[in-house]
PDB file of N, CA and C in Angstrom:
ATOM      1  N   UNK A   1     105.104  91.560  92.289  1.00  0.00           N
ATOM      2  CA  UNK A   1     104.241  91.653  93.434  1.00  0.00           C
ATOM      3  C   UNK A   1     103.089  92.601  93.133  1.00  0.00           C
ATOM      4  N   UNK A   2     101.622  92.016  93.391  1.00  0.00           N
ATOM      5  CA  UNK A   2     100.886  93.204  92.854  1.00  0.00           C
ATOM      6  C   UNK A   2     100.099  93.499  94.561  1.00  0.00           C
ATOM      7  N   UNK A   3     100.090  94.418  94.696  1.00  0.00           N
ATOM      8  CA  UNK A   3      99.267  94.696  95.962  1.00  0.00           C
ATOM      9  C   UNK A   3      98.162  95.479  95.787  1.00  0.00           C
ATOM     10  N   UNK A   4      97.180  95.132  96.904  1.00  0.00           N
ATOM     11  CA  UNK A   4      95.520  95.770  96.630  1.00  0.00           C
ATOM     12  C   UNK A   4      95.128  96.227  97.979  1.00  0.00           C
ATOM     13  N   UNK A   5      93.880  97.165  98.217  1.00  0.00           N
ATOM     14  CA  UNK A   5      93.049  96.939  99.011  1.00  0.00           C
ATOM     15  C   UNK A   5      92.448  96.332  98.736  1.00  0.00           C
ATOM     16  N   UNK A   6      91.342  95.265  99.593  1.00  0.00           N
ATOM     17  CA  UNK A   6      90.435  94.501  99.907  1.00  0.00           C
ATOM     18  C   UNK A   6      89.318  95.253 100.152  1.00  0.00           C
ATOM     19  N   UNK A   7      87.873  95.381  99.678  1.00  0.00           N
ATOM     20  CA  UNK A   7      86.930  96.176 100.137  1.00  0.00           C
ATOM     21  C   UNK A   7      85.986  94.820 100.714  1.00  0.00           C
ATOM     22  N   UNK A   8      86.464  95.372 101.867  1.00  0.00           N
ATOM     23  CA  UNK A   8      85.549  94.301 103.165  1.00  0.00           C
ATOM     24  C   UNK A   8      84.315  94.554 103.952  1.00  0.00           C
ATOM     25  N   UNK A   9      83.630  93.526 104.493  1.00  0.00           N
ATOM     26  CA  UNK A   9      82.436  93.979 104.704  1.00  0.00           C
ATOM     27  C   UNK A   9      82.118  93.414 106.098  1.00  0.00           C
ATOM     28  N   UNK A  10      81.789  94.082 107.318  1.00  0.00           N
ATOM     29  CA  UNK A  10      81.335  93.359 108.341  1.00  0.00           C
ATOM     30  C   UNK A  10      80.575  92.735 108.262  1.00  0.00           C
ATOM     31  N   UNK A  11      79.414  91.882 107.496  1.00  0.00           N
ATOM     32  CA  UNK A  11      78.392  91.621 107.542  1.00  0.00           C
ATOM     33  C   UNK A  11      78.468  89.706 107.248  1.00  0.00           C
ATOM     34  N   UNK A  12      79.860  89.996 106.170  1.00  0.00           N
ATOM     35  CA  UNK A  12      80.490  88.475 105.665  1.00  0.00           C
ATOM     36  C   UNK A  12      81.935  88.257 105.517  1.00  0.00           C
ATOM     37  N   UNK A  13      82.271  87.431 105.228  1.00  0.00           N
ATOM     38  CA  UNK A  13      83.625  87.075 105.246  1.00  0.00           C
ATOM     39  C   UNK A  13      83.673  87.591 103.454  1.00  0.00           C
ATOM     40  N   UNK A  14      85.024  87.797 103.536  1.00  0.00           N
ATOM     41  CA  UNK A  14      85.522  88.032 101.499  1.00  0.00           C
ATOM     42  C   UNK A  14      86.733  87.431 101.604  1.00  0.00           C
ATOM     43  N   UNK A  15      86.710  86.725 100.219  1.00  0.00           N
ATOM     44  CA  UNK A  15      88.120  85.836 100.070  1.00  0.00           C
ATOM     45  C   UNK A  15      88.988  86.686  99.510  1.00  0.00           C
ATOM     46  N   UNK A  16      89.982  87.086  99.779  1.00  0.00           N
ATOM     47  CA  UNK A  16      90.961  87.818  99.476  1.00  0.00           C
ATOM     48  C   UNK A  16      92.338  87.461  98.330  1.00  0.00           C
ATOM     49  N   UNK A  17      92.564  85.941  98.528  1.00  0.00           N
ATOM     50  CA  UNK A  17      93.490  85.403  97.670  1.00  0.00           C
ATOM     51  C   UNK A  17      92.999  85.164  95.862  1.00  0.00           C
ATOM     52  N   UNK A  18      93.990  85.501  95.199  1.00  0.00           N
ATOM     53  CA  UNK A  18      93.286  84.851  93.750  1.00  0.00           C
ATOM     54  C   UNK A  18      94.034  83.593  93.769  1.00  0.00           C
ATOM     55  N   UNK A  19      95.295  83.402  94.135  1.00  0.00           N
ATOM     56  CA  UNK A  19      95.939  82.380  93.632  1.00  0.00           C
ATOM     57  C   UNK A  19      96.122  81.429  95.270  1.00  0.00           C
ATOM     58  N   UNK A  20      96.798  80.288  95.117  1.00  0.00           N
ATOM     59  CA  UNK A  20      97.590  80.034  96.487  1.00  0.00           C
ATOM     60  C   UNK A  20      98.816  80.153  96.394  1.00  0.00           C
ATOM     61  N   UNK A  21      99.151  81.718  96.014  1.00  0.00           N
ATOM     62  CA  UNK A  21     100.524  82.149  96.085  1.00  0.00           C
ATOM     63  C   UNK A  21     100.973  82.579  97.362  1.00  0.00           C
ATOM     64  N   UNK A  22     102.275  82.679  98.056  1.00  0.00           N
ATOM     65  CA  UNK A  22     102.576  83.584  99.467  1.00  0.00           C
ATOM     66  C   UNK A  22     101.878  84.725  99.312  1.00  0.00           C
ATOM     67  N   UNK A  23     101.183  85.474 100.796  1.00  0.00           N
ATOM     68  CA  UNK A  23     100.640  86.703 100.706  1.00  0.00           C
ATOM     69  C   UNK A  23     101.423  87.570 102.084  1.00  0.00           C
ATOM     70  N   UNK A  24     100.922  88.994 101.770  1.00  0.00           N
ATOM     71  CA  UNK A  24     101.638  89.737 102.970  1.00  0.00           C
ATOM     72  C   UNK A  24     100.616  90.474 103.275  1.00  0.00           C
ATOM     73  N   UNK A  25      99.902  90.389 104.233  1.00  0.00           N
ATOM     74  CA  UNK A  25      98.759  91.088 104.842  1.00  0.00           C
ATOM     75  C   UNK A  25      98.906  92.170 106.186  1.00  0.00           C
ATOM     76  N   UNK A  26      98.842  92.952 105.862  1.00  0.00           N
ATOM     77  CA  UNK A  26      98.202  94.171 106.985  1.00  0.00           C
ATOM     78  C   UNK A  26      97.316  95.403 106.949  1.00  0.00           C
ATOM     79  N   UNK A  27      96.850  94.780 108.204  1.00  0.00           N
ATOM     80  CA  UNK A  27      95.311  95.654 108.896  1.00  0.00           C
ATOM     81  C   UNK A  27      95.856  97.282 108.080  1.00  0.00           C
ATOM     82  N   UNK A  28      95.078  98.082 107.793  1.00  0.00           N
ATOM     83  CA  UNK A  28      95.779  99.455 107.369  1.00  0.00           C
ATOM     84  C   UNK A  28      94.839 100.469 108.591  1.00  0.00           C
ATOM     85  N   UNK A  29      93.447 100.125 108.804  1.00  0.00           N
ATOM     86  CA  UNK A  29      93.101 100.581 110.200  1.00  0.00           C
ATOM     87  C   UNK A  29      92.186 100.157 110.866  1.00  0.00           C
ATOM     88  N   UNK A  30      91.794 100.139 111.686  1.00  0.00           N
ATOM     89  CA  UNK A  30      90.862  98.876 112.662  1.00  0.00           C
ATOM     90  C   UNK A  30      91.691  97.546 112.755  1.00  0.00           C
ATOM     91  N   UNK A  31      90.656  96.885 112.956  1.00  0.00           N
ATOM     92  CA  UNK A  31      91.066  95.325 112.887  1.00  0.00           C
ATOM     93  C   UNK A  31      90.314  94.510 111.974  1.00  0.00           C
ATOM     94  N   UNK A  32      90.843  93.531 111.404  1.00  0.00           N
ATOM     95  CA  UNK A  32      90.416  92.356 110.715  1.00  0.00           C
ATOM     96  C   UNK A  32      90.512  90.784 110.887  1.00  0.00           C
ATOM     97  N   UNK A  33      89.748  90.444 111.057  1.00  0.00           N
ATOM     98  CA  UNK A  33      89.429  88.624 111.423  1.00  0.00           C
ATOM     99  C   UNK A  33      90.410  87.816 110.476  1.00  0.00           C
ATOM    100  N   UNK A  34      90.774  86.885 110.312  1.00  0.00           N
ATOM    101  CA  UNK A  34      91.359  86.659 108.639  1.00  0.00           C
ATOM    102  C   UNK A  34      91.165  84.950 109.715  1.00  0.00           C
ATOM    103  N   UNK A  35      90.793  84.201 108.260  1.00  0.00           N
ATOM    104  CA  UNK A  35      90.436  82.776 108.392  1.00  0.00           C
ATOM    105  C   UNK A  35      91.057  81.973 107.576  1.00  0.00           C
ATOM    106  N   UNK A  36      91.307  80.844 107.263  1.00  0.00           N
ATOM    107  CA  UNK A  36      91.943  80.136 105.815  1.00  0.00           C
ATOM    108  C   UNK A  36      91.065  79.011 106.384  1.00  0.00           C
ATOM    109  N   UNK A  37      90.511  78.665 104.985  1.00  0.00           N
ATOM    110  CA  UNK A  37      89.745  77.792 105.238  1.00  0.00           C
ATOM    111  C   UNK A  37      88.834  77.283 103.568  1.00  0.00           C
ATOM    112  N   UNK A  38      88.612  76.603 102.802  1.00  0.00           N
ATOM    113  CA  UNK A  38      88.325  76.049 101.685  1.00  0.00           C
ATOM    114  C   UNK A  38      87.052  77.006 101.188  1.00  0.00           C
ATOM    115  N   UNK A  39      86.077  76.139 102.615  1.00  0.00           N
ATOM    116  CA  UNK A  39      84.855  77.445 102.275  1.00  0.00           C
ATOM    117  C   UNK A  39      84.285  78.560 103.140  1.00  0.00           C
ATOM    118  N   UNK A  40      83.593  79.477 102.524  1.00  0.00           N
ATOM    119  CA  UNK A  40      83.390  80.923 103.514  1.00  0.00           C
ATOM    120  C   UNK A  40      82.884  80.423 104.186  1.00  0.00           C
ATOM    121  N   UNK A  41      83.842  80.956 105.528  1.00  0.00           N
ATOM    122  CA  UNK A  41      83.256  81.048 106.792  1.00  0.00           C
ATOM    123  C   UNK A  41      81.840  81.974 107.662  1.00  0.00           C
ATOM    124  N   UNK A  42      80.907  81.686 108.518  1.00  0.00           N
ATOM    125  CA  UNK A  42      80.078  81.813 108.685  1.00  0.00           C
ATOM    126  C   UNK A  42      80.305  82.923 109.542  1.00  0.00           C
ATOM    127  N   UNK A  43      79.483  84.373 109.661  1.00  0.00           N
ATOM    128  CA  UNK A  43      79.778  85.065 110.554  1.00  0.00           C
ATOM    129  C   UNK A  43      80.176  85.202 112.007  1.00  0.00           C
ATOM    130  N   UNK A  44      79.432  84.010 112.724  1.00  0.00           N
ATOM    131  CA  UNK A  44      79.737  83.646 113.399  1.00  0.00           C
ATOM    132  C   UNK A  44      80.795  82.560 113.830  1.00  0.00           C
ATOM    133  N   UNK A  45      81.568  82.253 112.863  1.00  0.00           N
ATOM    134  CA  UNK A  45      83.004  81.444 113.362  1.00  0.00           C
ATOM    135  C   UNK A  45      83.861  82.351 114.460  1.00  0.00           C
ATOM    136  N   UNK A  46      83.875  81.572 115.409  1.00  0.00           N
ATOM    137  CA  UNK A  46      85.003  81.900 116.468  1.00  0.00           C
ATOM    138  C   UNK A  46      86.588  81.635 116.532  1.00  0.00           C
ATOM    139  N   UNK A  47      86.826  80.969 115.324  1.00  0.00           N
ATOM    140  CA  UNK A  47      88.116  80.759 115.070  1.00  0.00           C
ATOM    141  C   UNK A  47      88.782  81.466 113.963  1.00  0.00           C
ATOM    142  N   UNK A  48      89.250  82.173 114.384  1.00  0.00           N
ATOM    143  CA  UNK A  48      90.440  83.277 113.226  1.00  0.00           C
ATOM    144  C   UNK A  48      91.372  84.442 113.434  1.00  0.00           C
ATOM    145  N   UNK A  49      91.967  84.850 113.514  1.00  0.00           N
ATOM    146  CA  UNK A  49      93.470  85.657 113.834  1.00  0.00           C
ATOM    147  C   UNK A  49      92.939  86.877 112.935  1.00  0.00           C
ATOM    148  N   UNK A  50      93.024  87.308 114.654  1.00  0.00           N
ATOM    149  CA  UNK A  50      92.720  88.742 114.361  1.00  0.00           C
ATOM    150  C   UNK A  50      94.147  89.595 113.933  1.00  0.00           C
ATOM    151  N   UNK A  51      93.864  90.023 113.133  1.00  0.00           N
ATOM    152  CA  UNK A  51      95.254  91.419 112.356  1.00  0.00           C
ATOM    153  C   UNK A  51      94.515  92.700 113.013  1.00  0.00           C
ATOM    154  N   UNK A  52      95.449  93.433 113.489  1.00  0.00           N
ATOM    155  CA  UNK A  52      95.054  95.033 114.358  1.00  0.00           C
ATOM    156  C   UNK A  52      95.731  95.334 113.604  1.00  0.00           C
ATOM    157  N   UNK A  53      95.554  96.977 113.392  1.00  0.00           N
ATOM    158  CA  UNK A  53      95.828  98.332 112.498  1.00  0.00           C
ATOM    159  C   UNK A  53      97.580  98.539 113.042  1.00  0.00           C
ATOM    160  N   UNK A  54      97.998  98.255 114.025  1.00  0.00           N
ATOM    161  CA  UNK A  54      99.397  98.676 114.223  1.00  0.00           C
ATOM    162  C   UNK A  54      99.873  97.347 114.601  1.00  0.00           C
ATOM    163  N   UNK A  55      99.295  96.423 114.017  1.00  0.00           N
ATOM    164  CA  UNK A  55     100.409  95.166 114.240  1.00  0.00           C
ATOM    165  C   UNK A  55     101.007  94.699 112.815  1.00  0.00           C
ATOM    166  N   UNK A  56     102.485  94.110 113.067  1.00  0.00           N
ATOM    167  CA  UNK A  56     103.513  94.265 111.772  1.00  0.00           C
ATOM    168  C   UNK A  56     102.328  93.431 110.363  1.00  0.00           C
ATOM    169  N   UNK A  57     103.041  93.277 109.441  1.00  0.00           N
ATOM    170  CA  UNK A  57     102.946  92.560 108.317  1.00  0.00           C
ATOM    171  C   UNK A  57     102.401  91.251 108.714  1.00  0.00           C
ATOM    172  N   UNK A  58     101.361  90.136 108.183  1.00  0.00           N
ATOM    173  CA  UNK A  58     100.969  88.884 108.383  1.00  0.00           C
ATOM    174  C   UNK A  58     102.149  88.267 107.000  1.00  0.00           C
ATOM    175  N   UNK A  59     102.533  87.410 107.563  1.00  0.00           N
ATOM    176  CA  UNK A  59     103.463  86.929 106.246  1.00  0.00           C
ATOM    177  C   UNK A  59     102.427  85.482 106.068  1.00  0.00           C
ATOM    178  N   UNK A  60     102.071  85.149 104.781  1.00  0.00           N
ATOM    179  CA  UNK A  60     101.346  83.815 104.557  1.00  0.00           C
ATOM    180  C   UNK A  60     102.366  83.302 103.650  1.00  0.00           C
ATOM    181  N   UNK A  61     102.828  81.754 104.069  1.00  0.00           N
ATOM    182  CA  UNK A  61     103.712  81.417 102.885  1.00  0.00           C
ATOM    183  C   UNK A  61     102.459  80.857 101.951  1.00  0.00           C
ATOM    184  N   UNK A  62     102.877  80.455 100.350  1.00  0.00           N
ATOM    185  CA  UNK A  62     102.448  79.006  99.415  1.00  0.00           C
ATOM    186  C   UNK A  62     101.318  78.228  99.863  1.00  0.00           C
ATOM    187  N   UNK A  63      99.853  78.542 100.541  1.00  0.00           N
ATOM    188  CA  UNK A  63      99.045  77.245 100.964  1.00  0.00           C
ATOM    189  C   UNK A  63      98.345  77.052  99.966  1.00  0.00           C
ATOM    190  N   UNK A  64      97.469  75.716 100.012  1.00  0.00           N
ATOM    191  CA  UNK A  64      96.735  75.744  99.249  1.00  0.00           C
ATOM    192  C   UNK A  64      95.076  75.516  99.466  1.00  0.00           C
ATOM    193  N   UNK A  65      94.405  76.765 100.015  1.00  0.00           N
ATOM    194  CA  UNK A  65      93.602  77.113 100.482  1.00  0.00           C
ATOM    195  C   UNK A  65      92.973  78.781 100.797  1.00  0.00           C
ATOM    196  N   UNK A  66      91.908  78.855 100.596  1.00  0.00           N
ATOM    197  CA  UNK A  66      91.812  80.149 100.684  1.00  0.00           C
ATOM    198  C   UNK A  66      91.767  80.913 101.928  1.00  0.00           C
ATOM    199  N   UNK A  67      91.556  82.676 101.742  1.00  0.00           N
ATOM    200  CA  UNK A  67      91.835  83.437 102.508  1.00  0.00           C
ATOM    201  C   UNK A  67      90.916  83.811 102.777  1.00  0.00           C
ATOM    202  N   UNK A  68      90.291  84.518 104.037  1.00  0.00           N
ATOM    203  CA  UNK A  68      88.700  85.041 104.031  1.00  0.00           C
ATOM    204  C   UNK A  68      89.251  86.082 105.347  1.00  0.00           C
ATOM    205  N   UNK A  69      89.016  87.327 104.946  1.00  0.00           N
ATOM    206  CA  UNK A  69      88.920  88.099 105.868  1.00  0.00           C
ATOM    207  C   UNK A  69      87.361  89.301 106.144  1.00  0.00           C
ATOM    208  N   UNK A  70      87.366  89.911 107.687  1.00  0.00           N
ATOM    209  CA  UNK A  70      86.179  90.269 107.714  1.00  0.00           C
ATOM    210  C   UNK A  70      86.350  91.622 108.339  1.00  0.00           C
ATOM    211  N   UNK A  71      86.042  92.587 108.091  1.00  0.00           N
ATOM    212  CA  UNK A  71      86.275  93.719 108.482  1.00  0.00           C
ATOM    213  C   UNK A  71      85.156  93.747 110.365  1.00  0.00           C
ATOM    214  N   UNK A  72      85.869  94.545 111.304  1.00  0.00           N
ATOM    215  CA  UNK A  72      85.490  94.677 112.649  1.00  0.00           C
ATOM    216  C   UNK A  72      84.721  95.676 112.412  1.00  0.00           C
ATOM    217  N   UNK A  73      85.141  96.370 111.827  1.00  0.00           N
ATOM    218  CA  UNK A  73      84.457  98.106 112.023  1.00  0.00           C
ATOM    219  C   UNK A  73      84.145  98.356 110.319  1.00  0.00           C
ATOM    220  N   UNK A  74      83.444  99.350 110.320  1.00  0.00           N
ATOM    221  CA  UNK A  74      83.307  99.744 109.018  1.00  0.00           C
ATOM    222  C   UNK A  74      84.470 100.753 108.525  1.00  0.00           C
ATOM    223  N   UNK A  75      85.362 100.583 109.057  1.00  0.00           N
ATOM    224  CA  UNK A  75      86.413 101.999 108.705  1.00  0.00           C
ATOM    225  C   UNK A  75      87.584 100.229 108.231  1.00  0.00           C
ATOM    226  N   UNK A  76      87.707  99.457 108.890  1.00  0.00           N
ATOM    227  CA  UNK A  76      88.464  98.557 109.411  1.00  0.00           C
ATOM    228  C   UNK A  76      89.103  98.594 107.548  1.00  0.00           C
ATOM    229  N   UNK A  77      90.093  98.564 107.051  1.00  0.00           N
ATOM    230  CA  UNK A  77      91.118  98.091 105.455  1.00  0.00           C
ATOM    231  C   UNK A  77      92.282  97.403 105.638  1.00  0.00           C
ATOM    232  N   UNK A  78      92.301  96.374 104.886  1.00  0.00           N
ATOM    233  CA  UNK A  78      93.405  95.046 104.560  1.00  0.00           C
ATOM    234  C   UNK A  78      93.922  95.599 103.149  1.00  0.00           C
ATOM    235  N   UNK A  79      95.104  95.674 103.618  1.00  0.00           N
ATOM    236  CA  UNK A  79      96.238  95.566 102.391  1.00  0.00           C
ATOM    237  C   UNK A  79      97.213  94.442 102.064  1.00  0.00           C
ATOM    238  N   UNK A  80      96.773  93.948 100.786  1.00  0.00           N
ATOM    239  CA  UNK A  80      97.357  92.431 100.370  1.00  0.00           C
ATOM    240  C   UNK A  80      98.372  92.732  99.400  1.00  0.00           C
ATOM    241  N   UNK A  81      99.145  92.172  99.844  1.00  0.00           N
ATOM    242  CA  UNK A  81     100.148  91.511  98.592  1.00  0.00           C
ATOM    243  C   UNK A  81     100.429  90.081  98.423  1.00  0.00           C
ATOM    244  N   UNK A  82     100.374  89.715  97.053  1.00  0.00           N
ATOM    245  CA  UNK A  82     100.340  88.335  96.534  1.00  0.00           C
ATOM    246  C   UNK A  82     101.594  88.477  95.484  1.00  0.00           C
ATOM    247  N   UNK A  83     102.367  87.473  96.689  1.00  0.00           N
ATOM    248  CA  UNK A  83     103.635  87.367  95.347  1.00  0.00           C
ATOM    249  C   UNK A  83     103.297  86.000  94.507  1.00  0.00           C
ATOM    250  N   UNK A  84     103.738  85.839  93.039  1.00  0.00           N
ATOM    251  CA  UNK A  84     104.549  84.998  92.585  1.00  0.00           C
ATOM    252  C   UNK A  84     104.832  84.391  92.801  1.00  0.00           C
ATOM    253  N   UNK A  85     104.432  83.146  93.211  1.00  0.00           N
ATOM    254  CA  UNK A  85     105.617  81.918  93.380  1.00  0.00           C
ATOM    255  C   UNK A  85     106.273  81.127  92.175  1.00  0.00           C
ATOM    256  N   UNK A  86     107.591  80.963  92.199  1.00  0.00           N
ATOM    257  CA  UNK A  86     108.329  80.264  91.339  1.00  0.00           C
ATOM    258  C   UNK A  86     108.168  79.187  91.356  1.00  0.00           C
ATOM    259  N   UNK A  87     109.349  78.482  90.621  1.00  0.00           N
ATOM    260  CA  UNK A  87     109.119  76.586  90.590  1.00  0.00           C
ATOM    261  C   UNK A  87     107.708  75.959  90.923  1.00  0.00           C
ATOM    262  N   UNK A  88     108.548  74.702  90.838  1.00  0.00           N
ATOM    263  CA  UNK A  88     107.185  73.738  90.971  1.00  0.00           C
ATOM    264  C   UNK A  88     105.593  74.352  91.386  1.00  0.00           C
ATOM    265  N   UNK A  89     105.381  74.908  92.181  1.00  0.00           N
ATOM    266  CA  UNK A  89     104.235  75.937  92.441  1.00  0.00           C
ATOM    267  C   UNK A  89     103.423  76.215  91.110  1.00  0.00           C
ATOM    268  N   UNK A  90     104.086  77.080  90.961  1.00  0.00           N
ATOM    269  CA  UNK A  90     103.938  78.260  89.813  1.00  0.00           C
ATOM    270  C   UNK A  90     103.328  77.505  88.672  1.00  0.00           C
ATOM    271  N   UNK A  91     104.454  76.201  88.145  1.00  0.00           N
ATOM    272  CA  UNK A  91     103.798  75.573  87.170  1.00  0.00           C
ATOM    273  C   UNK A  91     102.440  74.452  87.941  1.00  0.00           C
ATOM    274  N   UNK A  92     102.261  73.949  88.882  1.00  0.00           N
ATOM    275  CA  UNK A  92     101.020  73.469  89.412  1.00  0.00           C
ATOM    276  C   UNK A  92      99.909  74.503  89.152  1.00  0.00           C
ATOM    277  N   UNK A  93      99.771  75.386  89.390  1.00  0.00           N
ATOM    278  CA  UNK A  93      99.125  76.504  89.492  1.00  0.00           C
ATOM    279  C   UNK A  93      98.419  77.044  88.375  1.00  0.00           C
ATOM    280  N   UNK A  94      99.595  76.826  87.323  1.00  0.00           N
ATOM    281  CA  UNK A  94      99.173  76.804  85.473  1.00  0.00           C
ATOM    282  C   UNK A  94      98.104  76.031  85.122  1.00  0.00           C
ATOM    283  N   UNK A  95      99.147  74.642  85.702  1.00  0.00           N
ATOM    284  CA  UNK A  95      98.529  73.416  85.137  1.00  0.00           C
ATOM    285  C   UNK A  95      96.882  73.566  85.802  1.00  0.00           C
ATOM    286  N   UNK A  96      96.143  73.943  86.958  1.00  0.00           N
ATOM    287  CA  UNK A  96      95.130  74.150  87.597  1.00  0.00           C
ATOM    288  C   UNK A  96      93.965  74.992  87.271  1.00  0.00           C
ATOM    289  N   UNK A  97      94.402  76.211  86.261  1.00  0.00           N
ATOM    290  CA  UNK A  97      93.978  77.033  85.474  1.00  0.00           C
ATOM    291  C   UNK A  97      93.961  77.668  87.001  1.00  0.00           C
ATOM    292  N   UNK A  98      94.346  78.588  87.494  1.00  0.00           N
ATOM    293  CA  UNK A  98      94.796  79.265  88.881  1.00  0.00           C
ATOM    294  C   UNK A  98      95.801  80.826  88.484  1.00  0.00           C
ATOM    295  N   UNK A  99      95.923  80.468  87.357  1.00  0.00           N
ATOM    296  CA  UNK A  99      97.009  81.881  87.271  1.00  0.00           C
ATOM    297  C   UNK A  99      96.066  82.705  86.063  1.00  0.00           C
ATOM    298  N   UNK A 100      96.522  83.606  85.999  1.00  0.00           N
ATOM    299  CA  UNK A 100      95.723  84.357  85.094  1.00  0.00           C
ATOM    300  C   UNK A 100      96.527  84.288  83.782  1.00  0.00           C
ATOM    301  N   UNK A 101      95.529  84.096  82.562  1.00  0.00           N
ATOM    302  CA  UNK A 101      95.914  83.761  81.544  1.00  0.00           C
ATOM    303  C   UNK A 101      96.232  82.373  81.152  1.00  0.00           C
ATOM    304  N   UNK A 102      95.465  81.398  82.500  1.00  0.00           N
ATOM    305  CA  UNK A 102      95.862  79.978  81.988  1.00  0.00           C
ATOM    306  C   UNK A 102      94.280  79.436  82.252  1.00  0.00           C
ATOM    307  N   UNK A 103      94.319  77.880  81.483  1.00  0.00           N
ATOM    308  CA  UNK A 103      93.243  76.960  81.975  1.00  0.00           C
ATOM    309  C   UNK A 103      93.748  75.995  81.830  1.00  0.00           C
ATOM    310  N   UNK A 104      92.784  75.443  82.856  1.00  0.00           N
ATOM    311  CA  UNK A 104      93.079  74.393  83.389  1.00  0.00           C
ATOM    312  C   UNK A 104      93.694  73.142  82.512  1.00  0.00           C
ATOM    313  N   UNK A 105      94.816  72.658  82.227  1.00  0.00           N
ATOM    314  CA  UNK A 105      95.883  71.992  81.629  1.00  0.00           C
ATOM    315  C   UNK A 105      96.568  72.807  80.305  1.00  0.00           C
ATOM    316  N   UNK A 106      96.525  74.058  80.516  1.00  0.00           N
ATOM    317  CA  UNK A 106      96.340  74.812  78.545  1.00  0.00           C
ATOM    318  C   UNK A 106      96.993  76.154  79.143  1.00  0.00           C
ATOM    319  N   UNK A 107      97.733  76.911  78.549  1.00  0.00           N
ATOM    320  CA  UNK A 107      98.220  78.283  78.595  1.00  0.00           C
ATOM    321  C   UNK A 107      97.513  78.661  77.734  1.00  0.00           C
ATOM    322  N   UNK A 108      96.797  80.334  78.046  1.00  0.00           N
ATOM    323  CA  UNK A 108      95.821  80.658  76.932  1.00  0.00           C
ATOM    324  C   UNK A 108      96.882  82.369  76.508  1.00  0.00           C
ATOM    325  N   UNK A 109      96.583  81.929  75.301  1.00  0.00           N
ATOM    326  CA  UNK A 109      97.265  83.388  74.836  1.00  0.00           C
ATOM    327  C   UNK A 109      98.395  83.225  74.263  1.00  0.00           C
ATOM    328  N   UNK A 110      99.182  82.106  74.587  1.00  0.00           N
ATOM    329  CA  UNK A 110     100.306  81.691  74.020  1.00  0.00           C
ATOM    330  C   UNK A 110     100.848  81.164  72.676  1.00  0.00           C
TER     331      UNK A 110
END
């Protein structure tokens, strides 16, 4: 499991996912917009789930689509974790050049 802050920006949306692995997201203070959606969303989209600073963990399972979150405030920080997914996944994901250290149909380094 590797976990990060996100350095977010009120001004635009930032994609947060590298892979379409499960993620575990929470606000760390303020609030944050969070969208899934292929392409960045426009500042003005009205559709997206807001994460607040004292609400639990966002659990995201396996999608395959990205993440875009937007900071409310300028103080506002998202803390991600992106697990691993095993099986079938995992090797789709290879095969996609999607994981690090692979391309697309080829393991590099190996």
């Amino acid at each position: 499991m590797a976990t990060s802050e996100a350095v977010l920006d009120t001004t635009q949306y930032v994609r947060v996912n590298v892979a379409y692995n499960s993620l575990t997201l929470q606000a760390h203070r303020d609030s944050v917009r969070i969208v899934f959606a292929d392409a960045k969303p426009a500042l003005t989209n009205t559709s997206f789930h807001l994460l607040k600073g004292g609400d639990p963990p966002l659990q995201v399972p396996s999608i395959d689509t990205h993440v875009w979150a937007l900071a409310v405030t300028d103080t506002s920080s998202l803390i991600i974790t992106e697990m691993a997914d095993s099986g079938s996944n995992y090797y789709y994901e290879v095969a996609a050049g999607r994981v690090p250290g692979s391309a697309a149909g080829f393991l590099v380094g190996i």
